[in-house]
Protein backbone atom coordinates (compact mmCIF):
# COMPACT_ATOMS: atom_id res chain seq x y z
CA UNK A 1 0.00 0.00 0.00
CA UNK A 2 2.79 2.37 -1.01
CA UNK A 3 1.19 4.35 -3.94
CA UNK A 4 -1.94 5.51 -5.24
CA UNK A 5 -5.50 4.53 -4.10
CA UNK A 6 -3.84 1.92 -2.30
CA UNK A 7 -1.70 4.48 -0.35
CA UNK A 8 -4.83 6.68 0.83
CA UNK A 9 -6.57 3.66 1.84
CA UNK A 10 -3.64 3.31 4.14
CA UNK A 11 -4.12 6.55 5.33
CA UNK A 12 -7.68 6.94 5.86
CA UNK A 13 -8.42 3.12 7.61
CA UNK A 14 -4.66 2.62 9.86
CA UNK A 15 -5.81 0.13 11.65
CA UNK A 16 -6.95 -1.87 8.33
CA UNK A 17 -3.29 -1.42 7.15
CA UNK A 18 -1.85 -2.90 10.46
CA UNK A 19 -3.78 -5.85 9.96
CA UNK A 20 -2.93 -6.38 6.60
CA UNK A 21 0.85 -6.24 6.93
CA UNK A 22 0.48 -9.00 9.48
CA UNK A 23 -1.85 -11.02 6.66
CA UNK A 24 0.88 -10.56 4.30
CA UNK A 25 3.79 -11.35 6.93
CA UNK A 26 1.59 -14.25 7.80
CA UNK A 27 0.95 -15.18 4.01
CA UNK A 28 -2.60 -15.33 5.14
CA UNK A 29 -3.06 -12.57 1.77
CA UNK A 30 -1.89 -13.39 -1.59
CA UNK A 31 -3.13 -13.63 -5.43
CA UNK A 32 -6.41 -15.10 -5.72
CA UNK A 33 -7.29 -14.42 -1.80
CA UNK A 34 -9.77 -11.57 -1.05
CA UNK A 35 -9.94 -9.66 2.42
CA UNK A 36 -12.79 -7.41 3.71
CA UNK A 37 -12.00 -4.94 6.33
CA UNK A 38 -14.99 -3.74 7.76
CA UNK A 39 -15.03 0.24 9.45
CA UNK A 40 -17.81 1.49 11.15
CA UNK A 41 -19.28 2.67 8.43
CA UNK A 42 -17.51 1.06 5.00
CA UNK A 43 -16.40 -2.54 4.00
CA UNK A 44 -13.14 -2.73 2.25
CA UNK A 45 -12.56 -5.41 0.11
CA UNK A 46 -8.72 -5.87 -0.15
CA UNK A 47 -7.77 -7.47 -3.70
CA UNK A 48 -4.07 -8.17 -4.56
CA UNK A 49 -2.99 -8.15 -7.78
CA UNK A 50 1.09 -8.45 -6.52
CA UNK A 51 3.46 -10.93 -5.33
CA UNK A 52 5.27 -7.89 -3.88
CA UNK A 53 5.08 -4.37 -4.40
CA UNK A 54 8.12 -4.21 -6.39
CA UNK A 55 6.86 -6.56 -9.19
CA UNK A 56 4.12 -5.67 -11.80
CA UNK A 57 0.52 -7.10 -11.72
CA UNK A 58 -0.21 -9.67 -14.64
CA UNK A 59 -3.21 -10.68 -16.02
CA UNK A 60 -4.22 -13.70 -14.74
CA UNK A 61 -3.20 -12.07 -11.07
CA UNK A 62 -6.94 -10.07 -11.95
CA UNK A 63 -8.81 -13.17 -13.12
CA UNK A 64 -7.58 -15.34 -10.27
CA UNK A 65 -8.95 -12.78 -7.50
CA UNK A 66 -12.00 -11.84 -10.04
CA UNK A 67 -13.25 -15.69 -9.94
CA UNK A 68 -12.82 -15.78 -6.08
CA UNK A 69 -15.49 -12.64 -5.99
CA UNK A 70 -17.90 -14.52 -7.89
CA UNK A 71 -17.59 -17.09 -5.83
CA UNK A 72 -17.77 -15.97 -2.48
CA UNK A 73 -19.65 -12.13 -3.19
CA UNK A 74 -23.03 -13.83 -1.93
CA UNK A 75 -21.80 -15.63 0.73
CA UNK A 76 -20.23 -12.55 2.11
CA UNK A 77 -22.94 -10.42 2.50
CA UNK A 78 -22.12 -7.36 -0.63
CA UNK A 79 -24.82 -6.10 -2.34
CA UNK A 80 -23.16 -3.39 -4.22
CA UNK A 81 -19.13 -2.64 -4.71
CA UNK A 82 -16.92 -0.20 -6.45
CA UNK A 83 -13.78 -1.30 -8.10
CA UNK A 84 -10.81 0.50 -9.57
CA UNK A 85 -9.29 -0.29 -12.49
CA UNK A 86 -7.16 -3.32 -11.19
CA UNK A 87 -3.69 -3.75 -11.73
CA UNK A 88 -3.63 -0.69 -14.11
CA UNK A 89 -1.72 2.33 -13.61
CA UNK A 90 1.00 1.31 -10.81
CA UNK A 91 0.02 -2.26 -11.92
CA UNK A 92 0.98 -1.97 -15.34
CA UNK A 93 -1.81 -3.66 -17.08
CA UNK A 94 -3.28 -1.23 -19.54
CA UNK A 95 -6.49 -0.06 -18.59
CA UNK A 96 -8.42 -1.24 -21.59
CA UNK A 97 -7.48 -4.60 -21.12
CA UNK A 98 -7.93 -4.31 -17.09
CA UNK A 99 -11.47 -3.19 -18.12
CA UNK A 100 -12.11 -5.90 -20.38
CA UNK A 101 -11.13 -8.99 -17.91
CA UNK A 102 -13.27 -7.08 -14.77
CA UNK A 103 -16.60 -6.77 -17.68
CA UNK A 104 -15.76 -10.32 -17.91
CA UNK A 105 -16.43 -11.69 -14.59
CA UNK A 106 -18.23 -8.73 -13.19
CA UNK A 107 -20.83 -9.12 -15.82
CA UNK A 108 -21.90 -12.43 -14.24
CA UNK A 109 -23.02 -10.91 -10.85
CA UNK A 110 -26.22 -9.93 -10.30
CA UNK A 111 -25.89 -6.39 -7.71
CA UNK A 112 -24.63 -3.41 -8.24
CA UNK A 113 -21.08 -2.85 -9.67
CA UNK A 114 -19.06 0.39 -10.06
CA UNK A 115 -15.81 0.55 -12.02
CA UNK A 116 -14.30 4.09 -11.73
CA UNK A 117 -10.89 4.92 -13.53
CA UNK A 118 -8.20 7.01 -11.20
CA UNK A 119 -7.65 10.51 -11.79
CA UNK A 120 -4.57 12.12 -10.11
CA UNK A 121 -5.51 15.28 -10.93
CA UNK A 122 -8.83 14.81 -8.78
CA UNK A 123 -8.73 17.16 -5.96
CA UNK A 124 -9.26 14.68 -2.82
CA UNK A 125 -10.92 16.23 0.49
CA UNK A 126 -8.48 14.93 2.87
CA UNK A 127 -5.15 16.48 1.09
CA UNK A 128 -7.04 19.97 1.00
CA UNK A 129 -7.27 20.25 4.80
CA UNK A 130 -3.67 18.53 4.86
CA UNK A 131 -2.53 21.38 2.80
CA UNK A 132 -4.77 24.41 4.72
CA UNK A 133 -3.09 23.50 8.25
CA UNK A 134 0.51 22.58 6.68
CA UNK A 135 0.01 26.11 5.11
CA UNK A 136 -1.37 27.68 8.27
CA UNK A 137 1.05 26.16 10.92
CA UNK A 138 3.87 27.82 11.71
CA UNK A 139 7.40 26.33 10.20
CA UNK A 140 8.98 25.54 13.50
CA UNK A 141 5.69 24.51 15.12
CA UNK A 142 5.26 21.94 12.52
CA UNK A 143 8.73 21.01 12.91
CA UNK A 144 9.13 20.44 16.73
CA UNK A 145 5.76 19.24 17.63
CA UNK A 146 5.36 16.55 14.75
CA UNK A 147 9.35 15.31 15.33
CA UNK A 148 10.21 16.23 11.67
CA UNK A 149 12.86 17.97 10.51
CA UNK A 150 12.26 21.54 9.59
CA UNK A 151 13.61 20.87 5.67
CA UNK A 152 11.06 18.19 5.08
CA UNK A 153 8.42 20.47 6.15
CA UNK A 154 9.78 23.18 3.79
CA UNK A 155 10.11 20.59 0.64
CA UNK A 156 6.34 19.18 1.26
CA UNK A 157 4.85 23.20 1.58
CA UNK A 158 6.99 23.86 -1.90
CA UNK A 159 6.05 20.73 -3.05
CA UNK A 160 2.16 22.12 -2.68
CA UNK A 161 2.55 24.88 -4.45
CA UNK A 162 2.11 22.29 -7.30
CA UNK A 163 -1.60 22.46 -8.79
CA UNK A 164 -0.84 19.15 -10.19
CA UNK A 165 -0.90 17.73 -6.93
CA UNK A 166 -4.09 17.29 -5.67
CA UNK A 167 -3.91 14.41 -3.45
CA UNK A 168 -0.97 13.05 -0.69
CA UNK A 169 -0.41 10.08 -2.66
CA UNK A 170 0.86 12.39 -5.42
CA UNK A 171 3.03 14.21 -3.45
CA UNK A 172 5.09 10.94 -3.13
CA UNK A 173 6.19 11.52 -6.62
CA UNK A 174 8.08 14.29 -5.10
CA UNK A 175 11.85 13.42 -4.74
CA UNK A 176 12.70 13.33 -0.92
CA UNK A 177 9.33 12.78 0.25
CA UNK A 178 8.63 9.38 1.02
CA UNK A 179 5.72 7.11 2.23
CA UNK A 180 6.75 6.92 6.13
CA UNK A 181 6.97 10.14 6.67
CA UNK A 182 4.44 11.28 4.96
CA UNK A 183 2.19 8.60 7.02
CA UNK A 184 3.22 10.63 9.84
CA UNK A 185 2.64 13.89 8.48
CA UNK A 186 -0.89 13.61 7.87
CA UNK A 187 -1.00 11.52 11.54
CA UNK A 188 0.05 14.54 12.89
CA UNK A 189 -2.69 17.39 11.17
CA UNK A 190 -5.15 14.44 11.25
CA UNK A 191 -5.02 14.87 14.62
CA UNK A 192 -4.33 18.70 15.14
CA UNK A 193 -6.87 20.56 16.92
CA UNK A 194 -6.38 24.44 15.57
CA UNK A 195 -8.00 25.95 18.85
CA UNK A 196 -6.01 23.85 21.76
CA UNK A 197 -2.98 26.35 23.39
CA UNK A 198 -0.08 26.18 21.92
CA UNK A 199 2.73 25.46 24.83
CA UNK A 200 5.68 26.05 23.04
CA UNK A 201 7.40 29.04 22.11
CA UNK A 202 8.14 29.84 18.37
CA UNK A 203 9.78 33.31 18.52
């Protein structure tokens, strides 16, 4: 979960991540195996398409994972589900032929199925109040109270200044930024309250 949607499902569900390292350490998640994480208020159906991150997706990575949906979709409760293209952008597979093999299987259900293509250039709510409070904060506030260094929070407020980035997964394209510390970035305004005292002095 180290780049695109992948990434901000990381961020926004923390404890779902957790979990799903230890599946993976535990080779308890793997091709053709599906996992749903379920929040208080959204199921998340986890659907490799990797042996590891560092390797592409292939085809029959999808097909293997798609035929374990049909199988099981009932059985598990899901009425209605929204995909992304799988294995496509980060993936590799081009999205025409990701498309195809989903139609394939997907056509076969009988609910509700979404299939939405990823835009990067999509502004994303979460990354516009990251950017309002990294903007607002003071520099050395930022700095001292979040434990990072007072360059890195100078790179990621230049690194905003970029209309192309719309989203905190894109601002790991951004050389010197990198997905740790960038977790703990938005840890740190996710949790900022902008009216509690400030105890530390900044002049």
């Amino acid at each position: 979960m180290g780049a695109g949607i992948a990434y901000e499902c990381r961020l926004r569900y923390p404890i779902m991540y957790e979990r799903y390292v230890e599946l993976c350490k535990e080779k308890k998640l793997n091709i053709g195996m599906l996992w749903i994480y379920k929040s208080e208020n959204k199921w998340i159906m986890n659907f490799p398409t990797k042996y590891h991150w560092k390797y592409e997706s292939k085809q029959e990575y999808l097909e293997k994972g798609l035929q374990k949906f049909l199988e099981t979709y009932k059985e598990r409760g899901i009425t209605s589900i929204a995909f992304p293209l799988l294995g496509a952008s980060n993936g590799g597979i081009p999205e025409n032929i990701s498309l195809q093999i989903m139609k394939n299987y997907l056509e076969q259900c009988d609910i509700d199925i979404e299939i939405y293509h990823y835009d990067p250039l999509a502004y994303d709510d979460l990354y516009i109040r990251f950017k309002t409070l990294w903007n607002k904060i003071p520099e050395k506030e930022l700095a001292q109270r979040s434990n990072l260094r007072i360059d890195f929070v100078r790179k990621v407020k230049t690194a905003m200044e970029d209309d192309k980035i719309r989203s905190l997964s894109r601002l790991l394209t951004v050389k010197g930024i990198g997905d740790v510390t960038l977790e703990k970035s938005f840890q740190f305004i996710n949790n900022y309250k902008e009216n509690e005292q400030n105890i530390f002095n900044f002049d």
